[in-house]
N, C-alpha and C. Protein backbone atom coordinates (compact mmCIF):
# COMPACT_ATOMS: atom_id res chain seq x y z
N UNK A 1 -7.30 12.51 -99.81
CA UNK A 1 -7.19 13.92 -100.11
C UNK A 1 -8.32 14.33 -101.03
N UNK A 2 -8.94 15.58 -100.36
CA UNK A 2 -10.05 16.01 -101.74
C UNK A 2 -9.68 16.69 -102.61
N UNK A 3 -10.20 16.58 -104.02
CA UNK A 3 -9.82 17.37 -104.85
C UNK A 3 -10.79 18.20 -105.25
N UNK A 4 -10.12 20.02 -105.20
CA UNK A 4 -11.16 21.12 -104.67
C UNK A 4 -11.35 21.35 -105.73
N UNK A 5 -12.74 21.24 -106.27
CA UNK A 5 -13.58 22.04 -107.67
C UNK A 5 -13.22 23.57 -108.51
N UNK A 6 -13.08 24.11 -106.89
CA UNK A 6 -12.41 25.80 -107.30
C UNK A 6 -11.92 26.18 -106.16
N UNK A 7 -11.50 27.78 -106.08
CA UNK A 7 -10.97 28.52 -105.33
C UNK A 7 -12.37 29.01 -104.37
N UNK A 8 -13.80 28.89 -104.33
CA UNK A 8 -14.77 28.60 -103.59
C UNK A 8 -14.24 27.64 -102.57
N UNK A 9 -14.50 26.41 -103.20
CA UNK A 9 -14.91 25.10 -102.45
C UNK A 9 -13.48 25.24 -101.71
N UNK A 10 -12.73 25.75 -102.11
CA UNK A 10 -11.30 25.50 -101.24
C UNK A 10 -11.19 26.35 -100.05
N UNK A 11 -11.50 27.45 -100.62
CA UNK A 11 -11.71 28.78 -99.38
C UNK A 11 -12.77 28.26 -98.20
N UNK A 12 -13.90 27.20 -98.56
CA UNK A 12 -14.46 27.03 -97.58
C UNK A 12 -13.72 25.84 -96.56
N UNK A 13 -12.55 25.03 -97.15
CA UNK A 13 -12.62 24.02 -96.14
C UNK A 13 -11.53 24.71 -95.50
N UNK A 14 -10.30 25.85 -96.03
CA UNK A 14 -9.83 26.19 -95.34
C UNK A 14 -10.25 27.27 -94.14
N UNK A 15 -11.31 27.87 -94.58
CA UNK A 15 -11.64 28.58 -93.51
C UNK A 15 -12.36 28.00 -92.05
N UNK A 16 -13.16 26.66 -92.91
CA UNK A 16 -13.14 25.73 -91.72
C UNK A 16 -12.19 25.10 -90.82
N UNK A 17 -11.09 25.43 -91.66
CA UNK A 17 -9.91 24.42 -90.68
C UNK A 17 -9.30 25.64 -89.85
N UNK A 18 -9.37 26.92 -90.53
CA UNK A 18 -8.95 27.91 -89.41
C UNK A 18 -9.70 28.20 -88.34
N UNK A 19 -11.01 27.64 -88.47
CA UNK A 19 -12.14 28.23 -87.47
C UNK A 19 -11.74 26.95 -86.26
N UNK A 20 -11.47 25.90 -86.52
CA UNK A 20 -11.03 24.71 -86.00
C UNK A 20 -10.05 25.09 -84.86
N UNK A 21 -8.87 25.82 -85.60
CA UNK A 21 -7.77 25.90 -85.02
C UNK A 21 -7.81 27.08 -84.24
N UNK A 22 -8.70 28.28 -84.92
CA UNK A 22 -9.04 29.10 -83.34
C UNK A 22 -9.85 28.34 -82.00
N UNK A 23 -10.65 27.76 -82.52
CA UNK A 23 -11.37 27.84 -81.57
C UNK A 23 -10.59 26.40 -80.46
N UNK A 24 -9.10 25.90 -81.24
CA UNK A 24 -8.37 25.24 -80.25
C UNK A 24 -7.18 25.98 -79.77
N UNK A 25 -7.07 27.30 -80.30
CA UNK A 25 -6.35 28.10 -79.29
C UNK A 25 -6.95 29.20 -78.39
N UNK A 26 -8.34 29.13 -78.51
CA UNK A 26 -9.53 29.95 -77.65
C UNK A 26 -9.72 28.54 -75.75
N UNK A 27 -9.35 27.83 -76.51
CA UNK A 27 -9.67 26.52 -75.60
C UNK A 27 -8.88 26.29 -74.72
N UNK A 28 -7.38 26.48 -75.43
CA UNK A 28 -6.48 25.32 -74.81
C UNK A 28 -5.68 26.96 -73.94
N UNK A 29 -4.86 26.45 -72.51
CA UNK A 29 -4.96 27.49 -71.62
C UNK A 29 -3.22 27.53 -71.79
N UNK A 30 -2.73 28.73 -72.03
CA UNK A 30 -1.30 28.99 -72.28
C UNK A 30 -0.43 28.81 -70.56
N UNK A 31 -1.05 28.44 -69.51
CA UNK A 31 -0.82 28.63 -68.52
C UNK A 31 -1.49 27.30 -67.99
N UNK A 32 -1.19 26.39 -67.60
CA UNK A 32 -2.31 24.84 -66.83
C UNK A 32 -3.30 26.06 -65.88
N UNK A 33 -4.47 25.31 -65.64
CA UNK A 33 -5.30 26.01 -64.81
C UNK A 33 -5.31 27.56 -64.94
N UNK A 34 -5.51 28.01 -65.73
CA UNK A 34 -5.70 29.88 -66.23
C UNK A 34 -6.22 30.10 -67.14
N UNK A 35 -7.16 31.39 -67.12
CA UNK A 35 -7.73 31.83 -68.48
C UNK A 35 -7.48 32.23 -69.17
N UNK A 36 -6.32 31.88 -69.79
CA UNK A 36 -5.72 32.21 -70.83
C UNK A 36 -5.45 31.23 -72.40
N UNK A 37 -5.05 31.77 -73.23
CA UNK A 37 -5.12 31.22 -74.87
C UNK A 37 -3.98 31.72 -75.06
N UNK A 38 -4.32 31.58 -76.94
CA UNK A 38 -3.31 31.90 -77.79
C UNK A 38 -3.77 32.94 -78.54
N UNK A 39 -3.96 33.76 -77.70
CA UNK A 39 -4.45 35.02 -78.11
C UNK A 39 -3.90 36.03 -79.65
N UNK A 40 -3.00 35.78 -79.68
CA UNK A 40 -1.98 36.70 -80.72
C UNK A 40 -2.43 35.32 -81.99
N UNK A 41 -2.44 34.13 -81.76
CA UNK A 41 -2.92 33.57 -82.62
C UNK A 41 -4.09 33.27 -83.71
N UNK A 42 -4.89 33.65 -82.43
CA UNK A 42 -6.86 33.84 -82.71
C UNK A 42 -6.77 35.02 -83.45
N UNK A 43 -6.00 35.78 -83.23
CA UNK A 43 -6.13 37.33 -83.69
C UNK A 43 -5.48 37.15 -85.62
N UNK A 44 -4.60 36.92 -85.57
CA UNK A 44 -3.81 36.61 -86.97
C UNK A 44 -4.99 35.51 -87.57
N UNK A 45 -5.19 34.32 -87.13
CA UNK A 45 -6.23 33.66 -88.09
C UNK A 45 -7.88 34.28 -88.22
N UNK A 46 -7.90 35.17 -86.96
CA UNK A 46 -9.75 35.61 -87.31
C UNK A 46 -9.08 36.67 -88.34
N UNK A 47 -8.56 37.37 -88.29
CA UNK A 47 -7.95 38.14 -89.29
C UNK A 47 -7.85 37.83 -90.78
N UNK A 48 -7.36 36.94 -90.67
CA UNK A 48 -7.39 36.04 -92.30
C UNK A 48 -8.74 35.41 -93.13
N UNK A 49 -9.35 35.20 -91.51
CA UNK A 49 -10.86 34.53 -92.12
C UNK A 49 -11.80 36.22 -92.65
N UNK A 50 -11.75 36.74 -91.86
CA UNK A 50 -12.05 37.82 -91.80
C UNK A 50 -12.05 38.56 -93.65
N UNK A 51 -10.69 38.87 -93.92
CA UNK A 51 -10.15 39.05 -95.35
C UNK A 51 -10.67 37.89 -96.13
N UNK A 52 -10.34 36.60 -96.09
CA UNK A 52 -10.92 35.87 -96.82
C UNK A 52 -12.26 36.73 -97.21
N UNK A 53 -13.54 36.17 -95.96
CA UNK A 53 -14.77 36.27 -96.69
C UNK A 53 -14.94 37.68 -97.08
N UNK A 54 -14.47 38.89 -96.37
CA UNK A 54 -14.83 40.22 -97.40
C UNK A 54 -13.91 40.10 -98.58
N UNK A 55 -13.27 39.34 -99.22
CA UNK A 55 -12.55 38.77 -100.51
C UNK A 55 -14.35 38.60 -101.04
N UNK A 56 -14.82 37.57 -100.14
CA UNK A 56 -15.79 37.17 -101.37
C UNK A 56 -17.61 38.21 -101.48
N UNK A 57 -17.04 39.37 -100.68
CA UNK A 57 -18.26 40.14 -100.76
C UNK A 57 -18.05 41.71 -101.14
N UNK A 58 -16.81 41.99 -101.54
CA UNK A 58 -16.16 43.03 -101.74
C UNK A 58 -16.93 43.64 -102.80
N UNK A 59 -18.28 43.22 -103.77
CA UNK A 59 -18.28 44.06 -104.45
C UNK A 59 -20.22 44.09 -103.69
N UNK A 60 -20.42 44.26 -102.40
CA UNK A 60 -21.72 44.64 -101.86
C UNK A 60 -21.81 43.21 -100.69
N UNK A 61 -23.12 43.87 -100.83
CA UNK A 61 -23.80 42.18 -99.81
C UNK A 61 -24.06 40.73 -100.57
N UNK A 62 -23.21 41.09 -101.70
CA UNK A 62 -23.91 39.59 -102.24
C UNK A 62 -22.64 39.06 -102.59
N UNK A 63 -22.87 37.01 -101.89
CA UNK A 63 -21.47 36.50 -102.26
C UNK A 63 -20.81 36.49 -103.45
N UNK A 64 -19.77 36.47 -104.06
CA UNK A 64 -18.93 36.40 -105.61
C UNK A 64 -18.24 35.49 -105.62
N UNK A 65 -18.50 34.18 -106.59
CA UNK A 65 -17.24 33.62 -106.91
C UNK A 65 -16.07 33.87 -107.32
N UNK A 66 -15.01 33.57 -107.05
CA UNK A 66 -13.93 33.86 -107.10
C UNK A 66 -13.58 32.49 -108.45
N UNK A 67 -12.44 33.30 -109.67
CA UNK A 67 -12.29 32.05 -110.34
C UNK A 67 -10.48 32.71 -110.40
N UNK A 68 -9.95 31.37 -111.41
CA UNK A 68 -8.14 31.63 -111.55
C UNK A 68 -8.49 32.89 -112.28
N UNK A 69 -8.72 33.60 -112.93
CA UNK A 69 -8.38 34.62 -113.63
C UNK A 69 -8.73 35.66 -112.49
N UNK A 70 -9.33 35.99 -111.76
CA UNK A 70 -9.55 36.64 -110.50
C UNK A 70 -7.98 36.78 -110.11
N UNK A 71 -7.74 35.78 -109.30
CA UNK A 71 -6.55 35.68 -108.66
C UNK A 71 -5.30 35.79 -109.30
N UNK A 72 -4.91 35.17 -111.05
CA UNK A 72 -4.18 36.06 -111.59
C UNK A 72 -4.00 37.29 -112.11
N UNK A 73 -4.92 37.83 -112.27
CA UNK A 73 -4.82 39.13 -112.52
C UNK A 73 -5.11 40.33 -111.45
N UNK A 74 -4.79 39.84 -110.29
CA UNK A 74 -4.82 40.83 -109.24
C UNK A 74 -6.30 41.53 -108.82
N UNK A 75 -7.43 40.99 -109.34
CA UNK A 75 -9.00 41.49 -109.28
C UNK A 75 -9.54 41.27 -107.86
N UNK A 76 -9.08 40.89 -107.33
CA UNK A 76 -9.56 40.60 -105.46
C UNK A 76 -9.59 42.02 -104.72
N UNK A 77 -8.79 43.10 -104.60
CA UNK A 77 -8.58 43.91 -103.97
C UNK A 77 -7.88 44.08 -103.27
N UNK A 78 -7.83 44.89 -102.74
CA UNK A 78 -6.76 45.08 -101.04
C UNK A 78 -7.65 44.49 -99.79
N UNK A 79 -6.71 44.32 -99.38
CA UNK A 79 -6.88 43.39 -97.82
C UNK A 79 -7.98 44.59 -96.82
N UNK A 80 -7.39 46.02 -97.07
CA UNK A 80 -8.99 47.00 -96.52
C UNK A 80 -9.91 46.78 -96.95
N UNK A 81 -10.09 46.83 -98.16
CA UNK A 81 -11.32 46.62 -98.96
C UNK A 81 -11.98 45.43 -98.21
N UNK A 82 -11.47 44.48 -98.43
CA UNK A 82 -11.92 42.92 -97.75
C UNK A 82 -12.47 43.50 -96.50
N UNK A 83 -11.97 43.86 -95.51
CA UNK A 83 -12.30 43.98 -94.02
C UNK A 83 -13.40 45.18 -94.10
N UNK A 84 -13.67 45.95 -95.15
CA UNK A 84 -14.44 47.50 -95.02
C UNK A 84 -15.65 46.27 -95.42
N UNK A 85 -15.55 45.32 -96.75
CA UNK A 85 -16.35 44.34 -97.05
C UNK A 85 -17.38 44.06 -95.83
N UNK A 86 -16.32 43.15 -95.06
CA UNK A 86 -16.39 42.17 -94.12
C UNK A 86 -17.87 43.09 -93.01
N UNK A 87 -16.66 44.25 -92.75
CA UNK A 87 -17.74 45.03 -91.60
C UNK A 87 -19.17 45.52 -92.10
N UNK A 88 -19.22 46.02 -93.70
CA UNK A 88 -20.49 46.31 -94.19
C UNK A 88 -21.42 45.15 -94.11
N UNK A 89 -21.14 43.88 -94.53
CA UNK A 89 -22.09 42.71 -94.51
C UNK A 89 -22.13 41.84 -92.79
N UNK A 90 -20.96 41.82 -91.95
CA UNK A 90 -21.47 41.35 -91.07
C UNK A 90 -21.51 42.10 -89.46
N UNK A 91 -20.72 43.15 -90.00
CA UNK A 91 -20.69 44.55 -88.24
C UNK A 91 -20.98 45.38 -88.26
N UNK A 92 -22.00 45.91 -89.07
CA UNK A 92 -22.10 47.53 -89.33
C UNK A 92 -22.88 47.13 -88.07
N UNK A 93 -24.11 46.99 -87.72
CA UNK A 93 -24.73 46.88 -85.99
C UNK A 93 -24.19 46.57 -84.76
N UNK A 94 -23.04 46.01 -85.02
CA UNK A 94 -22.13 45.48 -83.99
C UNK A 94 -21.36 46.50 -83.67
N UNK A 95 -20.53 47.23 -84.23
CA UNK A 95 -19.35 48.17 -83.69
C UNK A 95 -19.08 49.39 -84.52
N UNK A 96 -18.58 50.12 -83.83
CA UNK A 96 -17.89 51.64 -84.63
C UNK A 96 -17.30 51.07 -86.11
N UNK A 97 -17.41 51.48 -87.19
CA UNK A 97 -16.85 51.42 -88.50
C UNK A 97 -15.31 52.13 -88.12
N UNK A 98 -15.35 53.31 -87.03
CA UNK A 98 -14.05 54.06 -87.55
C UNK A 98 -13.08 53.12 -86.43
N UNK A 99 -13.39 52.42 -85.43
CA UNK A 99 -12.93 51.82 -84.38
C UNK A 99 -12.16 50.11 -85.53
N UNK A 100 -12.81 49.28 -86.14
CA UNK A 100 -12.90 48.25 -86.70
C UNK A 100 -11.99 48.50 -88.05
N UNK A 101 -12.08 49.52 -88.80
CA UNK A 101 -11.20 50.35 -89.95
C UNK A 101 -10.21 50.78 -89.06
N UNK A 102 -9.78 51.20 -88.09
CA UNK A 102 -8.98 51.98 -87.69
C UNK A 102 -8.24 51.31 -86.72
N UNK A 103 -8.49 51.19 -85.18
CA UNK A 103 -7.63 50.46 -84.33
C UNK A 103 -7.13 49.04 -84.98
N UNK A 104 -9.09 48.49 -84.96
CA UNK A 104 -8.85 46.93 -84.86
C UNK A 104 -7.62 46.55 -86.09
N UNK A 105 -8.09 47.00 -87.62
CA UNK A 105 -7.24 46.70 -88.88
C UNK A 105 -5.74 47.04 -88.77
N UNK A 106 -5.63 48.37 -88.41
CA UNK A 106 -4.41 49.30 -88.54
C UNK A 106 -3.81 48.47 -87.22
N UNK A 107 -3.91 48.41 -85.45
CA UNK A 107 -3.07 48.16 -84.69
C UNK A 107 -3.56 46.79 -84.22
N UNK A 108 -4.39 45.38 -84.60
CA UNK A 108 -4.64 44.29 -84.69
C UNK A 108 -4.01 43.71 -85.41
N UNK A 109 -4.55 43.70 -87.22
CA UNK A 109 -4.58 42.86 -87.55
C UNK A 109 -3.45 43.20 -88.34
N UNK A 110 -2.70 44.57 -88.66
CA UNK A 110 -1.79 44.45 -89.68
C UNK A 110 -0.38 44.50 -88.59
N UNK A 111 -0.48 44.92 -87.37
CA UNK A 111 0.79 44.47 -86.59
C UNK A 111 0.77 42.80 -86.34
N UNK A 112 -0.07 42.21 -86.19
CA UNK A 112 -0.41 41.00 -85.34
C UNK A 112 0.28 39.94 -86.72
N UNK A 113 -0.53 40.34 -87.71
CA UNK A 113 0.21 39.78 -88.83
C UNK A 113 1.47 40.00 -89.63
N UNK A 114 1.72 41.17 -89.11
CA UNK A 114 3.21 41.30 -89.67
C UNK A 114 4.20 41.52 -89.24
N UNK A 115 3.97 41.87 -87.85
CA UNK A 115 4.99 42.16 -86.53
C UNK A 115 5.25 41.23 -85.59
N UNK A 116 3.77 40.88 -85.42
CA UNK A 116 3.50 39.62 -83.93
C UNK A 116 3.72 40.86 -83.12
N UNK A 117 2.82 42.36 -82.98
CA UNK A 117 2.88 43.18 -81.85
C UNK A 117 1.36 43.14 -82.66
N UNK A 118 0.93 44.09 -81.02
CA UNK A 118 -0.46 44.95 -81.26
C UNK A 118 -0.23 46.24 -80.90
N UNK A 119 -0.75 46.58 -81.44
CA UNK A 119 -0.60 48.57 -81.63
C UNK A 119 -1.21 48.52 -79.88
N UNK A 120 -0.89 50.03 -79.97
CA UNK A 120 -1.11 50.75 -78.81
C UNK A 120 -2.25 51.01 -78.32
N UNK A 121 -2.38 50.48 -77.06
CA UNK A 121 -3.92 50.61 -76.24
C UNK A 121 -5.07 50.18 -76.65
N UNK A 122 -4.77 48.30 -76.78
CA UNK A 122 -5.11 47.43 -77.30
C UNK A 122 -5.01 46.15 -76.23
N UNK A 123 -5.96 45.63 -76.34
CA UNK A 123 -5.96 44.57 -74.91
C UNK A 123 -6.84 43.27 -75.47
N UNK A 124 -5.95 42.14 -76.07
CA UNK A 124 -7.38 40.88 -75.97
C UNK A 124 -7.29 40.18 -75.25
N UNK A 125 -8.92 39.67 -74.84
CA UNK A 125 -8.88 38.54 -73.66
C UNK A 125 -9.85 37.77 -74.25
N UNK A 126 -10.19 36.91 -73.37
CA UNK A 126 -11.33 35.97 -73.82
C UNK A 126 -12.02 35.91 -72.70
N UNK A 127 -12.11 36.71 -71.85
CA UNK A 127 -13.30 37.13 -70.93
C UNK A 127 -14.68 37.13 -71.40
N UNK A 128 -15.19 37.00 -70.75
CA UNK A 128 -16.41 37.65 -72.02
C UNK A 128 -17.16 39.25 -71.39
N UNK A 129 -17.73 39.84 -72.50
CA UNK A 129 -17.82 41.25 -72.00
C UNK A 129 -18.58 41.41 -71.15
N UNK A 130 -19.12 42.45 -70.53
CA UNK A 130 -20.36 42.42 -69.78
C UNK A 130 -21.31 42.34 -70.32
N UNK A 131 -21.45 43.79 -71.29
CA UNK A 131 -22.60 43.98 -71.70
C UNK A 131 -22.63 43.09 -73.49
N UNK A 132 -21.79 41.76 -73.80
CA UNK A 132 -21.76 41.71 -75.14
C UNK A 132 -21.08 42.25 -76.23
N UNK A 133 -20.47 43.10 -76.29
CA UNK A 133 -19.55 43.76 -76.96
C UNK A 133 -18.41 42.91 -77.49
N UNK A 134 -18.17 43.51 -78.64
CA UNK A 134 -16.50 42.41 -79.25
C UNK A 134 -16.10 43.74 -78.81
N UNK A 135 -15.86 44.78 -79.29
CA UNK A 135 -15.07 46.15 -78.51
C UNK A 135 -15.19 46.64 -78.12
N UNK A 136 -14.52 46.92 -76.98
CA UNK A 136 -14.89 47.85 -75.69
C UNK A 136 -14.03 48.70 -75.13
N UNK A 137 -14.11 50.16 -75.09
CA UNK A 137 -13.18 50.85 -74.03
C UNK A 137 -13.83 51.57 -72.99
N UNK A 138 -13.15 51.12 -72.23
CA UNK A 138 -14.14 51.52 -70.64
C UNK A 138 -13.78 53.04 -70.07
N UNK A 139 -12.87 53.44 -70.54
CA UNK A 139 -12.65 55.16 -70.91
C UNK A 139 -12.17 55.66 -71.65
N UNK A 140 -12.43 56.53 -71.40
CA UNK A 140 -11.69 57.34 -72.98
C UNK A 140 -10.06 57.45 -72.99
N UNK A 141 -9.48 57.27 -71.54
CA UNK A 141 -7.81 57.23 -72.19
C UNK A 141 -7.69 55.78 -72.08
N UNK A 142 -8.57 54.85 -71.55
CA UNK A 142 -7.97 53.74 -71.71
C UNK A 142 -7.85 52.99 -72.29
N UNK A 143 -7.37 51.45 -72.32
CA UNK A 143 -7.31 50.71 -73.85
C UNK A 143 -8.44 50.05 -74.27
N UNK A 144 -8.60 49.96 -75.68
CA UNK A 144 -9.53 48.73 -76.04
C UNK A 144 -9.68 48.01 -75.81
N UNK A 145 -10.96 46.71 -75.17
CA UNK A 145 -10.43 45.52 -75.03
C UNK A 145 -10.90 44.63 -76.45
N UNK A 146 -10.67 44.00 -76.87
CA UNK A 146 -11.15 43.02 -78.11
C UNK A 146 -11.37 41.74 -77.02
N UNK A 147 -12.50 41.32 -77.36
CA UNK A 147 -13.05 40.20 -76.74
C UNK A 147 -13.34 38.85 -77.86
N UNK A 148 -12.35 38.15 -77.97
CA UNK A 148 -11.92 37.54 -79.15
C UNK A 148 -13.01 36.11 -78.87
N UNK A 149 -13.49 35.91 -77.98
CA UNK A 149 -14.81 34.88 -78.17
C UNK A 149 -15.77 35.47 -78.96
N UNK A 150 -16.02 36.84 -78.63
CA UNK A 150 -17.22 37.35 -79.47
C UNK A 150 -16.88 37.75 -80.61
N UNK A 151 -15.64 37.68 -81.04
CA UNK A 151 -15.43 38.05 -82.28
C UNK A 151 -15.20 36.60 -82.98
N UNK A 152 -14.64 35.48 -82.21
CA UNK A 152 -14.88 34.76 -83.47
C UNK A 152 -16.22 34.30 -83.26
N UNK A 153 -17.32 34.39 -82.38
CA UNK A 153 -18.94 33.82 -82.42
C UNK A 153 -19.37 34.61 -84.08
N UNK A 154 -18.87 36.16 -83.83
CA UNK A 154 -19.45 36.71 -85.76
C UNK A 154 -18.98 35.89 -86.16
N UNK A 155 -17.68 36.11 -86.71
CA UNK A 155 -16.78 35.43 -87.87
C UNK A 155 -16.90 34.50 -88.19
N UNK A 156 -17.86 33.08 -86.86
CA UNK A 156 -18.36 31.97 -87.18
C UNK A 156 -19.54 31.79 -87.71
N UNK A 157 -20.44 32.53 -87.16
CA UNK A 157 -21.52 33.33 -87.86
C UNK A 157 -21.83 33.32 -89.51
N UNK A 158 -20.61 34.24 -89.41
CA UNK A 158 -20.45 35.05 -90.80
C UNK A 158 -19.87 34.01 -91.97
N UNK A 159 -19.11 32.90 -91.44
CA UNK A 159 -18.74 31.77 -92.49
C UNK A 159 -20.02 31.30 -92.41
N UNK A 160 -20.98 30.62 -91.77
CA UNK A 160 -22.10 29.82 -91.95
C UNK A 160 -23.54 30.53 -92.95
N UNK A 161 -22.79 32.33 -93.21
CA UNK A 161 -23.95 32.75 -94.13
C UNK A 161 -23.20 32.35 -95.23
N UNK A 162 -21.63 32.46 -95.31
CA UNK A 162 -20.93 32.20 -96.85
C UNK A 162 -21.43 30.82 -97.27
N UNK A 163 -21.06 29.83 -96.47
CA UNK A 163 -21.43 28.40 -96.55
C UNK A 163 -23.32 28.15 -97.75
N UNK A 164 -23.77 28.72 -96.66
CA UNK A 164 -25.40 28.93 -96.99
C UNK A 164 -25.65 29.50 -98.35
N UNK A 165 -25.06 30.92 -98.63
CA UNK A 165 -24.97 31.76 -99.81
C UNK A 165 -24.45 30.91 -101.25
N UNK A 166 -23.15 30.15 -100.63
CA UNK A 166 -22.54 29.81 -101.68
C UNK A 166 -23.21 28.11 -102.59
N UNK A 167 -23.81 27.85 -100.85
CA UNK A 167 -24.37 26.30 -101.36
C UNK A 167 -23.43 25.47 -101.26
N UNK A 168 -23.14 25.63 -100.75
CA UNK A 168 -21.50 24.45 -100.55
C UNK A 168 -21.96 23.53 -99.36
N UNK A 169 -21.76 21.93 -99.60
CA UNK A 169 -22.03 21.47 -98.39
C UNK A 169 -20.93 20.48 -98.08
N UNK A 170 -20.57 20.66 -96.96
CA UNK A 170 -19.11 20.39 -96.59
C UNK A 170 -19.11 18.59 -96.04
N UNK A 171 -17.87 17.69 -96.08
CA UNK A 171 -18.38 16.43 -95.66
C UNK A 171 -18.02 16.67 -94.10
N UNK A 172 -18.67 15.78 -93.66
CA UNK A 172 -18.99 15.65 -92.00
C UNK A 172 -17.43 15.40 -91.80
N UNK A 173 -16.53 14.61 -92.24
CA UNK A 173 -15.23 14.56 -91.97
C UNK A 173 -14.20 15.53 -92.27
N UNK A 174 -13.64 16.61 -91.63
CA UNK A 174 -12.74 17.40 -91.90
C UNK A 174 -11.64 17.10 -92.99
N UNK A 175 -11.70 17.89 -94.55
CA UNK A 175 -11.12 17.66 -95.49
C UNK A 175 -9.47 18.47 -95.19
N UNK A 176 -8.32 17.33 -95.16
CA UNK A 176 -7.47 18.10 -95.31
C UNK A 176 -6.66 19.15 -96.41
N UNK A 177 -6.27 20.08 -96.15
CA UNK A 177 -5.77 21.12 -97.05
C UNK A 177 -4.58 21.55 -97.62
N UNK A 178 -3.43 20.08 -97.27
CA UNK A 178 -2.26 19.59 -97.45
C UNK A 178 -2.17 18.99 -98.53
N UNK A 179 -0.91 18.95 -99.24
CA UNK A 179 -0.84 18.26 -100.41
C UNK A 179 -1.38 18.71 -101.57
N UNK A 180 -1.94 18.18 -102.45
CA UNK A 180 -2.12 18.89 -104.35
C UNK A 180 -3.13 20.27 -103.89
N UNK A 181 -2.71 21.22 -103.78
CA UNK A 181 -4.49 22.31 -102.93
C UNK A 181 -5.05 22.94 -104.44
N UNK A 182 -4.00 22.34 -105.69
CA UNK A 182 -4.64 23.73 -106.67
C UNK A 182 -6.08 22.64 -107.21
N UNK A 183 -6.99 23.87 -107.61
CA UNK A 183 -8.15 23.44 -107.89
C UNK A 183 -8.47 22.64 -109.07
N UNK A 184 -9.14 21.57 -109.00
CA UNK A 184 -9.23 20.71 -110.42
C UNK A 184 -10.76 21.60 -111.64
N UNK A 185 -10.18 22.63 -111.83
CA UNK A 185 -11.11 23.53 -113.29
C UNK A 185 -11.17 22.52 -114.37
């Protein structure tokens, strides 16, 4: 078992182990022979990774350590903040701000995580888009699609600038995140 330096070094192996575990429910087919996942799953953990790292950029483009007095005294922010974070440093070129603030947060990620529903006229697949897109609506009454490969390709992306930023270099063997997790300060 490793013992994590801080609430940094910890945030990174767990976000590695969530990136792990999407990308083995992006893989593995809910159906033998079909293109299908664990879609509602990918969605709740890119979600979390998501909050995580705008946790650690919430106050601009530049990473912030996070220490215990942070986290006891409530100094992190709200979970929007994180994701308004998230989209300023890694989607403002990628997608609508009011689409990503609005559908994706509001009928994604806060039903998906607290309901296990997705809001209305909302569709993920793991197709991949035509033209590249993580969001897409192909008319105007119809639904969104979220194309959850391309969204976690950012989000994987977007951990490997935290990684880089923060200087953290991770061991080649996947550190588990079970057992003593509080940080040795």
């Amino acid at each position: 078992m490793k013992n994590f330096k801080d609430y940094n070094d910890f945030a990174a192996y767990t976000i590695a182990e969530n990136l792990r575990a999407i990308q083995l429910c992006l893989t593995t087919p809910k159906v033998k022979n079909s293109n299908s996942c664990y879609g509602m799953s990918v969605v709740i953990l890119l979600s979390s990774v998501i909050d995580t790292l705008g946790m650690f950029y919430r106050n601009g483009n530049r990473v912030e350590k996070i220490t215990e007095t942070d986290v006891k005294n409530n100094k992190l922010g709200k979970v929007s903040a994180h994701f308004k974070a998230f989209y300023d440093k890694f989607l403002v070129n990628v997608c609508d701000e009011h689409f990503f603030m609005g559908e994706f947060y509001e009928f994604a990620r806060c039903r998906a995580t607290h309901n296990n529903v997705l809001g209305p006229k909302l569709k993920i697949t793991i197709n991949k888009s035509s033209n590249g897109k993580v969001f897409e609506k192909k008319h105007r009454r119809a639904s969104t699609y979220v194309y959850l490969n391309e969204l976690y390709k950012i989000v994987k992306d977007a951990y490997d600038v935290f990684i880089s930023e923060q200087k953290i270099v991770l061991s080649e063997t996947p550190q588990p995140t079970t057992g003593n997790t509080i940080p040795q300060s």
